[in-house]
Protein backbone atom coordinates (compact mmCIF):
# COMPACT_ATOMS: atom_id res chain seq x y z
CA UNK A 1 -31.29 -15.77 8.28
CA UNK A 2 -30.75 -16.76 4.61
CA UNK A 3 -34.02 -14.88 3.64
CA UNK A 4 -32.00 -11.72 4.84
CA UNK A 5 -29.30 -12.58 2.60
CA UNK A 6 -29.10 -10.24 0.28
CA UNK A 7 -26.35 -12.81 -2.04
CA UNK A 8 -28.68 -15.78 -1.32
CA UNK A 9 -31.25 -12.94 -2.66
CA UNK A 10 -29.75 -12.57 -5.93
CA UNK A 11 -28.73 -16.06 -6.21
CA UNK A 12 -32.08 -17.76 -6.08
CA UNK A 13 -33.27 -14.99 -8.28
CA UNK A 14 -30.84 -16.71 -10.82
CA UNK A 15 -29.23 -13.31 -11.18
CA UNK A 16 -25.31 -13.06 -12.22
CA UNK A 17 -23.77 -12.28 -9.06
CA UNK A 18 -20.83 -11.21 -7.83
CA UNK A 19 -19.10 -11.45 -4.40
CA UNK A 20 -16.06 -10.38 -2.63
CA UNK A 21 -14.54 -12.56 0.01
CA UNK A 22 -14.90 -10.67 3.24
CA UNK A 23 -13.08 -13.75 5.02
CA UNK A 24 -10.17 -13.49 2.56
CA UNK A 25 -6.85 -13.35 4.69
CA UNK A 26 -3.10 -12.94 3.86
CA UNK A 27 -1.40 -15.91 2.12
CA UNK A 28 0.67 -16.52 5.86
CA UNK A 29 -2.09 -16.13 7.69
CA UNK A 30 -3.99 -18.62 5.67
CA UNK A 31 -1.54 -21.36 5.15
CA UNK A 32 -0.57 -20.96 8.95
CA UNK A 33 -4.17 -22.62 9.10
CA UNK A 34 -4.07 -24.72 6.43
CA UNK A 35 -3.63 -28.79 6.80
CA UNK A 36 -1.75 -28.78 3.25
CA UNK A 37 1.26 -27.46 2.58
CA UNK A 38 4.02 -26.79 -0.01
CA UNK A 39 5.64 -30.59 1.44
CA UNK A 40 2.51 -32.11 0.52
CA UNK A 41 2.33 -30.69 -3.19
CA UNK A 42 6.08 -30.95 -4.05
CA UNK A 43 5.44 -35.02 -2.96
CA UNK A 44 2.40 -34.89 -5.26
CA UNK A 45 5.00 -33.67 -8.01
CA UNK A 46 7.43 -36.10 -7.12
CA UNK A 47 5.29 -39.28 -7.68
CA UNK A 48 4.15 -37.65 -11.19
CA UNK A 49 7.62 -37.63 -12.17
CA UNK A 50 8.17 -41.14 -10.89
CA UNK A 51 5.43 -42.51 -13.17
CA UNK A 52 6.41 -40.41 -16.16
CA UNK A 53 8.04 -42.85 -18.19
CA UNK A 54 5.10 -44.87 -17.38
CA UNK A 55 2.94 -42.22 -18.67
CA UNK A 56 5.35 -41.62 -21.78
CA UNK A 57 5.17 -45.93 -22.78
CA UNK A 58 1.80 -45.93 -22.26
CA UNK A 59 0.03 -42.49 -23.83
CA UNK A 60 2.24 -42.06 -26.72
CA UNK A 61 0.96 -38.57 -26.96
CA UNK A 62 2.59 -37.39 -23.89
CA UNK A 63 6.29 -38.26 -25.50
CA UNK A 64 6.93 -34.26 -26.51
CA UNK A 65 7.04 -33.63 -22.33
CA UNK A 66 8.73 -37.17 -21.00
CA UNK A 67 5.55 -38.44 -19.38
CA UNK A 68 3.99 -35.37 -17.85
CA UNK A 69 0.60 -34.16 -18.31
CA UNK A 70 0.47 -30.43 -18.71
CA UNK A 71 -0.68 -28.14 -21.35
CA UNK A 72 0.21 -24.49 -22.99
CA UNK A 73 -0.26 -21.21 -21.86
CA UNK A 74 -0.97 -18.29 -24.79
CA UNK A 75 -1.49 -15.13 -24.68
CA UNK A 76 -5.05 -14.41 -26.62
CA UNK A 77 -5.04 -10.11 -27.23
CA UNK A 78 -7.86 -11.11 -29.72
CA UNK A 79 -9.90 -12.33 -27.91
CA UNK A 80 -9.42 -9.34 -25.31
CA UNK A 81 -9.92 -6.98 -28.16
CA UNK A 82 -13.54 -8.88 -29.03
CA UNK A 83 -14.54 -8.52 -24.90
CA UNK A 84 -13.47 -5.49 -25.11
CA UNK A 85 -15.45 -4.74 -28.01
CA UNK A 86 -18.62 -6.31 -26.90
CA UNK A 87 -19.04 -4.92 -23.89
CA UNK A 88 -17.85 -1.82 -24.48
CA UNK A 89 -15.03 -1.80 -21.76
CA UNK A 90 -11.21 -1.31 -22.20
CA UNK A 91 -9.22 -4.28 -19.93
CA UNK A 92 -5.91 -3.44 -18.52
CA UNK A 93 -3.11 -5.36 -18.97
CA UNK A 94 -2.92 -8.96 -21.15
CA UNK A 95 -4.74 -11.24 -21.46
CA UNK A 96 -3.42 -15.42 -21.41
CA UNK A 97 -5.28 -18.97 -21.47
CA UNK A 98 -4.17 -22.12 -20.13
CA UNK A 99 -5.45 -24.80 -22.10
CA UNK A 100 -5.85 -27.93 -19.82
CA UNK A 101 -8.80 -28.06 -22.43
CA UNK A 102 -5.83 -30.02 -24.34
CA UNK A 103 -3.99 -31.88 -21.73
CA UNK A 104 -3.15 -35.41 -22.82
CA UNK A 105 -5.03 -38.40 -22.01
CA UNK A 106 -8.30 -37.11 -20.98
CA UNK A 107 -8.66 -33.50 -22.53
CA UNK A 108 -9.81 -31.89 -19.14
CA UNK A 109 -8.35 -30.14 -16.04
CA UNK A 110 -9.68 -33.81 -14.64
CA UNK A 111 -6.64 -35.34 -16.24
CA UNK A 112 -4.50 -33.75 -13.45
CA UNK A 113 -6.33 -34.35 -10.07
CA UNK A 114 -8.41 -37.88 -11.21
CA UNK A 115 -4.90 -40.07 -12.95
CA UNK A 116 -2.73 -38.56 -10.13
CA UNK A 117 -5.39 -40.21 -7.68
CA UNK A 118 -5.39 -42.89 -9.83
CA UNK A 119 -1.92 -43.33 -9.64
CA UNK A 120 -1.07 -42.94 -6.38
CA UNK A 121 -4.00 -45.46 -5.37
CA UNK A 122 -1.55 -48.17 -7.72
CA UNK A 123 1.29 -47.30 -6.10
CA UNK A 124 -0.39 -47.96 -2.69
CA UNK A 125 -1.85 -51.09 -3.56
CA UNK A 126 1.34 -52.73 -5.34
CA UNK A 127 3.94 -51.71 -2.18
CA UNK A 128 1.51 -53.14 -0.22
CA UNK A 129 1.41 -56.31 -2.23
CA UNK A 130 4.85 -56.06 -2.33
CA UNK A 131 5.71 -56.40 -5.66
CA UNK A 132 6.99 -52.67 -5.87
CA UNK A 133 10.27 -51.50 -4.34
CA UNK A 134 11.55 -47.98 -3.56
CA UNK A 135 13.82 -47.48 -6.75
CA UNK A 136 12.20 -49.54 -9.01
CA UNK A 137 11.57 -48.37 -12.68
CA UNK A 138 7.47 -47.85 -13.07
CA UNK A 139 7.40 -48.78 -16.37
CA UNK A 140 6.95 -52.56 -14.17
CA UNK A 141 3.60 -51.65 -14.21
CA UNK A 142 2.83 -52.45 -17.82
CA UNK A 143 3.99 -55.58 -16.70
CA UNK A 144 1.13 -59.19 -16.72
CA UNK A 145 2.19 -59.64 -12.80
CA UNK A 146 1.48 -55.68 -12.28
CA UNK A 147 -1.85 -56.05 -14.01
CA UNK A 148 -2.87 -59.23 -12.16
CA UNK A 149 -2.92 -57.66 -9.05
CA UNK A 150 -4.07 -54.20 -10.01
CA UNK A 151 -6.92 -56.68 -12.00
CA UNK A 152 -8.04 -57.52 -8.56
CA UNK A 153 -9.21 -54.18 -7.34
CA UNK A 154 -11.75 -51.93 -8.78
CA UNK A 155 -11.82 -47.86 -8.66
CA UNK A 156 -15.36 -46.12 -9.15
CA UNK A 157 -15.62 -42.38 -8.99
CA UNK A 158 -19.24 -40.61 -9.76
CA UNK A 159 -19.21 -37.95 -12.01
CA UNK A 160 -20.90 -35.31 -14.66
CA UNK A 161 -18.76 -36.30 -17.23
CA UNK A 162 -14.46 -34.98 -17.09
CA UNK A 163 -13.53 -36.68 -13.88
CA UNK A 164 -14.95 -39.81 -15.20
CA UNK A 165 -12.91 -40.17 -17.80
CA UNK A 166 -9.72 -38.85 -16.33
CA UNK A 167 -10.17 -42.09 -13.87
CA UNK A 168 -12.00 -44.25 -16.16
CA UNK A 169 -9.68 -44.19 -18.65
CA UNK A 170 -6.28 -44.27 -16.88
CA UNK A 171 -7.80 -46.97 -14.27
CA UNK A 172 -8.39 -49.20 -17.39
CA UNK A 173 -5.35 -48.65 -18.81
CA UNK A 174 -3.26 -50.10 -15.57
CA UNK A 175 -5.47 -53.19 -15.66
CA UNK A 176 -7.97 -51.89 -12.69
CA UNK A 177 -11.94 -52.92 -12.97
CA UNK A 178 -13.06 -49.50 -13.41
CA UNK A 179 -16.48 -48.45 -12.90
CA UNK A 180 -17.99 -44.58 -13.24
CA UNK A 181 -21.43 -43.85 -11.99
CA UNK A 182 -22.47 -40.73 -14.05
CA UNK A 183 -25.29 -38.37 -13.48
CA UNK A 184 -28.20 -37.68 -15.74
CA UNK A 185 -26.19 -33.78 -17.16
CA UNK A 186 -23.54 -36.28 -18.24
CA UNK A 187 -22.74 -36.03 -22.49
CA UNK A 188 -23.44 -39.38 -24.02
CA UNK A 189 -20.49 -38.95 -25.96
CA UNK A 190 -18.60 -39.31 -22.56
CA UNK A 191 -20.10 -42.67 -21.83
CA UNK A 192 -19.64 -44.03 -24.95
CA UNK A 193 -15.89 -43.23 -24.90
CA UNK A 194 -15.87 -44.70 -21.18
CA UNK A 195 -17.45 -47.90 -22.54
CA UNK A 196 -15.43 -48.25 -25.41
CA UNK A 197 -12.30 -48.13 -23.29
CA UNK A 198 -13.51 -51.14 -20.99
CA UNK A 199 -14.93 -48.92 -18.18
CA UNK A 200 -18.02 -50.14 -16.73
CA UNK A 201 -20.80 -46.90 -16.66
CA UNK A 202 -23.77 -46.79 -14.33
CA UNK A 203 -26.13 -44.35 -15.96
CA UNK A 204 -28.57 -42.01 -12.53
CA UNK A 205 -31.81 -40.50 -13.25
CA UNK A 206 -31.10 -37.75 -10.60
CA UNK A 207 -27.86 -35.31 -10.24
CA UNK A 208 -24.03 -35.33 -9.70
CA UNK A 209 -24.50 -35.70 -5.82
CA UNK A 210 -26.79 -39.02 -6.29
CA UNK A 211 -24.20 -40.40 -8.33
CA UNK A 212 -21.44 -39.57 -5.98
CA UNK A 213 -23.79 -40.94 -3.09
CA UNK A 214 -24.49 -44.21 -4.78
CA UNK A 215 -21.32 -44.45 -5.87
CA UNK A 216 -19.93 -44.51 -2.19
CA UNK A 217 -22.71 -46.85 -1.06
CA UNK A 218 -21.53 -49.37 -3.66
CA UNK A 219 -18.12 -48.79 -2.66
CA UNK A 220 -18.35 -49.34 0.84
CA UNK A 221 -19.36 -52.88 0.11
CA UNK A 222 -16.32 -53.87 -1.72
CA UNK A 223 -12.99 -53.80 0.50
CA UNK A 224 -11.46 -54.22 -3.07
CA UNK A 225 -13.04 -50.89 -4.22
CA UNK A 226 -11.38 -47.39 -3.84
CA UNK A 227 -13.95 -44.75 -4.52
CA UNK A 228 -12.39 -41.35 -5.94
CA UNK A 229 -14.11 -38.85 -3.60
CA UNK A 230 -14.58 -35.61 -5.83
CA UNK A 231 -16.00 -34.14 -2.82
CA UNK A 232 -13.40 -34.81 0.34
CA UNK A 233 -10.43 -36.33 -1.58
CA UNK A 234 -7.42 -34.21 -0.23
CA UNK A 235 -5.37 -36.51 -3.21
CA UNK A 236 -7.41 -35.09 -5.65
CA UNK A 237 -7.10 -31.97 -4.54
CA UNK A 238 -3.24 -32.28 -4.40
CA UNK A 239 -2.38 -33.28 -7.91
CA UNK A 240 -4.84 -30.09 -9.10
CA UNK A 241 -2.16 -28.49 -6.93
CA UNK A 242 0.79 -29.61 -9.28
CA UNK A 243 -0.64 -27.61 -12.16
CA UNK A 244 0.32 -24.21 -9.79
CA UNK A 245 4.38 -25.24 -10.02
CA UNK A 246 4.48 -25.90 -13.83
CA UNK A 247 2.43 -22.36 -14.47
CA UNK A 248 5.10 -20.75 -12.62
CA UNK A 249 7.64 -22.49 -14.95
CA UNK A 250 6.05 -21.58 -18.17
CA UNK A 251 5.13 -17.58 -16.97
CA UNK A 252 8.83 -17.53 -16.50
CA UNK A 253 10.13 -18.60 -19.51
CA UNK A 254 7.61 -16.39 -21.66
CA UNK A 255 9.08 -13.42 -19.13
CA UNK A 256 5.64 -12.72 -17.45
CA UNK A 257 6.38 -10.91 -14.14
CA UNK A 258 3.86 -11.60 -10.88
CA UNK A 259 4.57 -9.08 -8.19
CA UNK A 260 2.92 -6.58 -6.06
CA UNK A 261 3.06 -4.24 -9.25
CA UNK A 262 1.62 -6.73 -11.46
CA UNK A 263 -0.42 -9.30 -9.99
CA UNK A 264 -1.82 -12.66 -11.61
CA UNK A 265 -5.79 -12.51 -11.52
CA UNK A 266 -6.66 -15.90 -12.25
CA UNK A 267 -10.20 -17.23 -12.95
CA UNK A 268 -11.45 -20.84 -12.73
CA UNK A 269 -14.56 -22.50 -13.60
CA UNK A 270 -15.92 -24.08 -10.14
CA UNK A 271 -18.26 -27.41 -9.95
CA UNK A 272 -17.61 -29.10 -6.98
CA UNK A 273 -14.54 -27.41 -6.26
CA UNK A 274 -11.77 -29.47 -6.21
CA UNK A 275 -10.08 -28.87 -9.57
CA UNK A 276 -9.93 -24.57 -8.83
CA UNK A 277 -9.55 -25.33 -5.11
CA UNK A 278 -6.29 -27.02 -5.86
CA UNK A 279 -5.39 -24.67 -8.26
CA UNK A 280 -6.03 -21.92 -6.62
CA UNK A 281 -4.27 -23.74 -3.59
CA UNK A 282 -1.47 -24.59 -5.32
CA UNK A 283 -1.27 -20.65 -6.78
CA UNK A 284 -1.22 -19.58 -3.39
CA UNK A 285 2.04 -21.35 -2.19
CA UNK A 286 3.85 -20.30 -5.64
CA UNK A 287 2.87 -16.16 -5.13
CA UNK A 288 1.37 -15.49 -1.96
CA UNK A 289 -0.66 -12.32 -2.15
CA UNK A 290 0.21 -11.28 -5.90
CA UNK A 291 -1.73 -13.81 -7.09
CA UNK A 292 -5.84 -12.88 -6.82
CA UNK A 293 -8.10 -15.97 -7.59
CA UNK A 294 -11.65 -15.99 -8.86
CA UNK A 295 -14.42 -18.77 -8.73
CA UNK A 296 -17.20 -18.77 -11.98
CA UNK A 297 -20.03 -20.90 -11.33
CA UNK A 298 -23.14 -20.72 -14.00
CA UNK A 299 -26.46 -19.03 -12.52
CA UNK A 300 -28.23 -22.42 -11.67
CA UNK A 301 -25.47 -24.41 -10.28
CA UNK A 302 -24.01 -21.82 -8.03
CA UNK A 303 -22.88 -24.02 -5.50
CA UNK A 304 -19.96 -22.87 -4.21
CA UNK A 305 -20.48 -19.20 -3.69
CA UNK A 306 -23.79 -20.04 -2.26
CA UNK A 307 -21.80 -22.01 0.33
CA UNK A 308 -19.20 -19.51 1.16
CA UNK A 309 -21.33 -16.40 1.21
CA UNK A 310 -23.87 -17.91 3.84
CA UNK A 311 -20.56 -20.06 5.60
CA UNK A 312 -22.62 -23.48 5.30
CA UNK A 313 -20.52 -24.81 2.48
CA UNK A 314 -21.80 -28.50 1.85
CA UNK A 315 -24.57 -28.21 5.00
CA UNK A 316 -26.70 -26.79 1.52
CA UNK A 317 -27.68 -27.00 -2.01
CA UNK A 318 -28.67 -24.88 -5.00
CA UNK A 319 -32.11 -27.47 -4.05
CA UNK A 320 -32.71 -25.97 -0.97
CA UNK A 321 -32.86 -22.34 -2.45
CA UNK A 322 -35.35 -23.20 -5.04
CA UNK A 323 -32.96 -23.60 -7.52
CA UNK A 324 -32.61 -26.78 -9.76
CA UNK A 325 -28.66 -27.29 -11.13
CA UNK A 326 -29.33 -27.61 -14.91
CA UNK A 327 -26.97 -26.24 -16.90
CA UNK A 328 -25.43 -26.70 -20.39
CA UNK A 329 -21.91 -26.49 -18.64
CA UNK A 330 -22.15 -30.38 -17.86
CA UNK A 331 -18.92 -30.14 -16.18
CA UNK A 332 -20.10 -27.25 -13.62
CA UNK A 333 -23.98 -29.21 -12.86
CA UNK A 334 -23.43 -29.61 -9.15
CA UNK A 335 -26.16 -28.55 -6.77
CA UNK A 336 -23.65 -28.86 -3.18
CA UNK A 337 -20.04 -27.80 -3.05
CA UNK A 338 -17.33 -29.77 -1.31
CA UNK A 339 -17.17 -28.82 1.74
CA UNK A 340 -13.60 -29.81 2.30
CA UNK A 341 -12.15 -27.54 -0.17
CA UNK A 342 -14.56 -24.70 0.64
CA UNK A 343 -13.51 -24.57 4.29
CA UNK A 344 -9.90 -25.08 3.24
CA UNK A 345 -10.01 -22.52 -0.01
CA UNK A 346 -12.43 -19.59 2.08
CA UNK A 347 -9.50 -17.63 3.33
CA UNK A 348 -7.23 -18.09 0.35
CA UNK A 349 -10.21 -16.87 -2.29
CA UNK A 350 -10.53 -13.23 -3.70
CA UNK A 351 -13.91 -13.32 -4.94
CA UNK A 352 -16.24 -15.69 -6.81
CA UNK A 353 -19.24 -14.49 -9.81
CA UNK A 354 -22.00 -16.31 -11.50
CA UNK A 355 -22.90 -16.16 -15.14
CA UNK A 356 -25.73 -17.14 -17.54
CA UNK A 357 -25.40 -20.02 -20.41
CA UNK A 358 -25.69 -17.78 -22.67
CA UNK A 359 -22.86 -16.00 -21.85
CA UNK A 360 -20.82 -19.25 -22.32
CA UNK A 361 -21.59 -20.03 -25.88
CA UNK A 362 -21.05 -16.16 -27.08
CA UNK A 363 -17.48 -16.25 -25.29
CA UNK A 364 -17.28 -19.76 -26.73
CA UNK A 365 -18.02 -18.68 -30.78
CA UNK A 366 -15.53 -15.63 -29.81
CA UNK A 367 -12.71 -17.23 -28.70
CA UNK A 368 -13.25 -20.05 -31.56
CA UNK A 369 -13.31 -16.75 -34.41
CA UNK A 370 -10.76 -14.69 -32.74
CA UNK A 371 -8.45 -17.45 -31.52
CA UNK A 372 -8.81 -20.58 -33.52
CA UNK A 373 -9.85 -22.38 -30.24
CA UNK A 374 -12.79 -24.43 -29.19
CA UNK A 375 -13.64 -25.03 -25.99
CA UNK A 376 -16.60 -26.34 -23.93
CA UNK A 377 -19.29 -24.60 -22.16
CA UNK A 378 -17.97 -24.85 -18.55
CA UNK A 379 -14.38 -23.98 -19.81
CA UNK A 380 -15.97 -20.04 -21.02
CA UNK A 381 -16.98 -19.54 -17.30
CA UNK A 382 -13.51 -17.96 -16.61
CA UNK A 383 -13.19 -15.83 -19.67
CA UNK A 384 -15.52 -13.47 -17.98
CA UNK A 385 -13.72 -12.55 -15.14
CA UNK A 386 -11.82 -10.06 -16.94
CA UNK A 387 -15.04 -7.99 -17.72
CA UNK A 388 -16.18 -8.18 -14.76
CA UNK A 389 -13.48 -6.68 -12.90
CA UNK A 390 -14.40 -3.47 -15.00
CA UNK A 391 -17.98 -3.56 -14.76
CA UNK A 392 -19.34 -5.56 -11.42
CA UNK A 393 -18.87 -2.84 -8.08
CA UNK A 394 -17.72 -6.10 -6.01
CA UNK A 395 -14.45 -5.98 -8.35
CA UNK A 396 -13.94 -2.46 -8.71
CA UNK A 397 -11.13 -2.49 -6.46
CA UNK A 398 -9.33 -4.89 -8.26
CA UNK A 399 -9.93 -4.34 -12.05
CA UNK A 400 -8.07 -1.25 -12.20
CA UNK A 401 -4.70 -2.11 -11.96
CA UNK A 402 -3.04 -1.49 -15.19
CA UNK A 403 -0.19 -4.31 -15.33
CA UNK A 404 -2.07 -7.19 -13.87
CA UNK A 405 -1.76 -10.35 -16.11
CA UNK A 406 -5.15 -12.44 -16.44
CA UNK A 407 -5.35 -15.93 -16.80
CA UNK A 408 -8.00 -17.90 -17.91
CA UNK A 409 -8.44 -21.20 -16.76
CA UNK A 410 -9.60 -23.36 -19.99
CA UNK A 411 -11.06 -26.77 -18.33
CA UNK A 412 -12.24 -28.69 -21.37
CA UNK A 413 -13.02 -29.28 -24.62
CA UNK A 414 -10.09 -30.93 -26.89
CA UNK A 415 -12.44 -34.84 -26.55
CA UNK A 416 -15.65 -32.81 -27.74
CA UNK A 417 -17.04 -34.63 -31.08
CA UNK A 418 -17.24 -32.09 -33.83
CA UNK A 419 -20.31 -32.25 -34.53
CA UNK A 420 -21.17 -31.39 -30.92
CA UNK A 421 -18.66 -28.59 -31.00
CA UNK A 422 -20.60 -27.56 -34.37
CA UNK A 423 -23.45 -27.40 -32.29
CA UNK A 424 -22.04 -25.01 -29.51
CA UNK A 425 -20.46 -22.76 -32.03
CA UNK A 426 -23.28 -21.87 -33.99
CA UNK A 427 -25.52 -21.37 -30.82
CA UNK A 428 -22.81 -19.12 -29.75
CA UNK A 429 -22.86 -17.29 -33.10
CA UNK A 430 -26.61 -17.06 -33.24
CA UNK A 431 -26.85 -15.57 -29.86
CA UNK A 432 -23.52 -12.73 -31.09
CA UNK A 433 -26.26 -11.44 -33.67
CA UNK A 434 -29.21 -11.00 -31.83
């Protein structure tokens, strides 16, 4: 059956692919089916502003927004005019980024999902110890007798790199025993910043899914031990979700209108899937069908669209099409999508695409040039979703609406050492001249 394929085809071929969600529904129909709901991400919301001042005492740099973690939106016409430009196209409508590249704390879309599960896991453990009280001020937790108890319990997570250090780093900060088990695509720069914060880093020969096996062996073992599950967490998920209700808030006050006439097209680099499943989740509840959202996945980690398109989600790998998930978007190297957020994101999806590396360091020098903005690899696997719905025939019916707004979903890059950065840039500008 999958040799008749003709996506799995193109996919193990490592061609760019892209694919149109057959099983798409309406927004009703879907969330009619849906275990989540709007209650469950306005809660999510809720606790984030209970632990705001929290947030504000502890991570100075979140003082300009009270305590919350979010980031800008901008509008980036230069960098439209350069895609444009390059591939010889003309893009209708404008063009915006959201930069959770620069959200406090952790510099990645992680910093959302990961220190919202982070949080919430606290505020479990400390009303069960009952030493927290409905009311209370949660600025007690930067308190010894908060961090005694919290000292007592350790959370591990396994990651490539972003997630880790959402939850190493905030898990360390409450006074937790935090431990990330990181796979061999993970920067060293990441684990040195983990270990220099106090977090404990088990280094994996093998890929993001042995570290997030491992990881949950070790886990199980310790009743003391709450394992961040990148690949079933629904709390995860959740506070991704959040990021959908503050979009909404900053579109409005720059006057951008999302209706039937001019949709939001929104495109989000996918590794596992929870960070753009929430997202696009969370999109879904704030716009219904005006909103269209689009998966990116590089060529040899394509693990979510090879999921969806054969409808085995996590029951395969990239691995068992031949394909081995190397990639220099760390942050994307996953070989088997979640299947908890594919099952739960199919109907809600527009379409997903796959792109080469290469791609990612030329939109990376271009957007650094035309923008003043750096990002990572994996953060350029959105920016070219806008091309593609001129030039890919799977998109064709969507890329010719003339007042659509596109978003670009930025997912790292603020932590990046400069001379790494450096590095990207001029690999980016080498391959712009060939």
């Amino acid at each position: 059956m999958l040799e008749e394929n003709a996506c799995v085809k193109k996919l193990r071929g490592l061609e760019e692919t892209c694919w149109y969600n057959p099983k798409r529904k309406s927004t009703a129909e879907a969330l009619a089916e849906c275990p989540l709901g709007r209650a469950d991400v306005l809660d999510a919301e809720a606790r984030l502003q209970r632990f705001a001042p929290l947030i504000r005492t502890l991570f100075p740099e979140t003082q300009p927004q009270d305590g919350l973690i979010e980031s800008p939106v901008r509008e980036i016409p230069e960098m439209k005019r350069r895609l444009e430009k390059r591939h010889g196209i003309r893009i209708p409508g404008r063009l915006w980024l959201k930069m959770d590249s620069h959200l406090p704390i952790s510099g990645s879309v992680k910093a959302r999902g990961g220190i919202y599960e982070v949080l919430k896991t606290a505020e479990d453990i400390a009303a069960g110890e009952g030493i927290l009280r409905p009311g209370d001020d949660y600025r007690c937790f930067d308190t010894p007798a908060f961090r005694k108890v919290l000292s007592q319990y350790t959370i591990a997570v396994g990651s490539t790199g972003n997630l880790g250090l959402s939850i190493g780093i905030m898990s360390a900060k409450l006074g937790f025993r935090a431990v990330v088990h990181m796979s061999a695509d993970a920067r060293q720069w990441k684990k040195d910043l983990l270990r220099a914060r106090g977090v404990q880093v088990i280094e994996y020969a093998g890929d993001y899914s042995e570290a997030v096996a491992q990881g949950r062996r070790l886990a199980e073992q310790d009743e003391k031990c709450h394992f961040v599950d990148d690949e079933n967490s629904r709390t995860l998920f959740l506070g991704y979700a959040v990021a959908a209700l503050r979009l909404k808030r900053q579109l409005d006050a720059r006057g951008v209108a999302v209706d039937a006439s001019h949709p939001l097209k929104v495109y989000l680099p996918c590794g596992v899937g929870g960070g753009p499943g929430g997202i696009a989740f969370g999109l879904k509840l704030m716009y219904g069908d005006d909103v269209h959202c689009y998966f990116a996945e590089p060529t040899h980690a394509c693990c979510m669209l090879l999921g969806l398109c054969t409808g085995l989600h996590n029951e395969i790998s990239v691995q068992d099409i031949g394909i081995a998930p190397e990639t220099a978007a760390d942050g994307l190297a996953v070989g088997r999508a979640s299947g908890f957020v594919g099952r739960l994101i199919e109907p809600f999806l527009t379409g997903c695409y796959t792109l080469k590396d290469d791609r990612l360091f030329e939109m990376l020098a271009q957007l650094a040039d035309g923008e003043g903005v750096f990002l990572e690899p994996s953060a350029l696997a959105g920016m070219y979703g806008p091309v593609l719905m001129r030039t890919a025939e799977a998109f064709r019916r969507d890329g010719a609406v003339p007042n659509a707004t596109h978003l670009v979903w930025a997912t790292g890059g603020q932590m990046v050492p400069e001379a790494e950065m450096n590095g990207y840039y001029r690999r980016g500008r080498k391959l712009l001249m060939r």
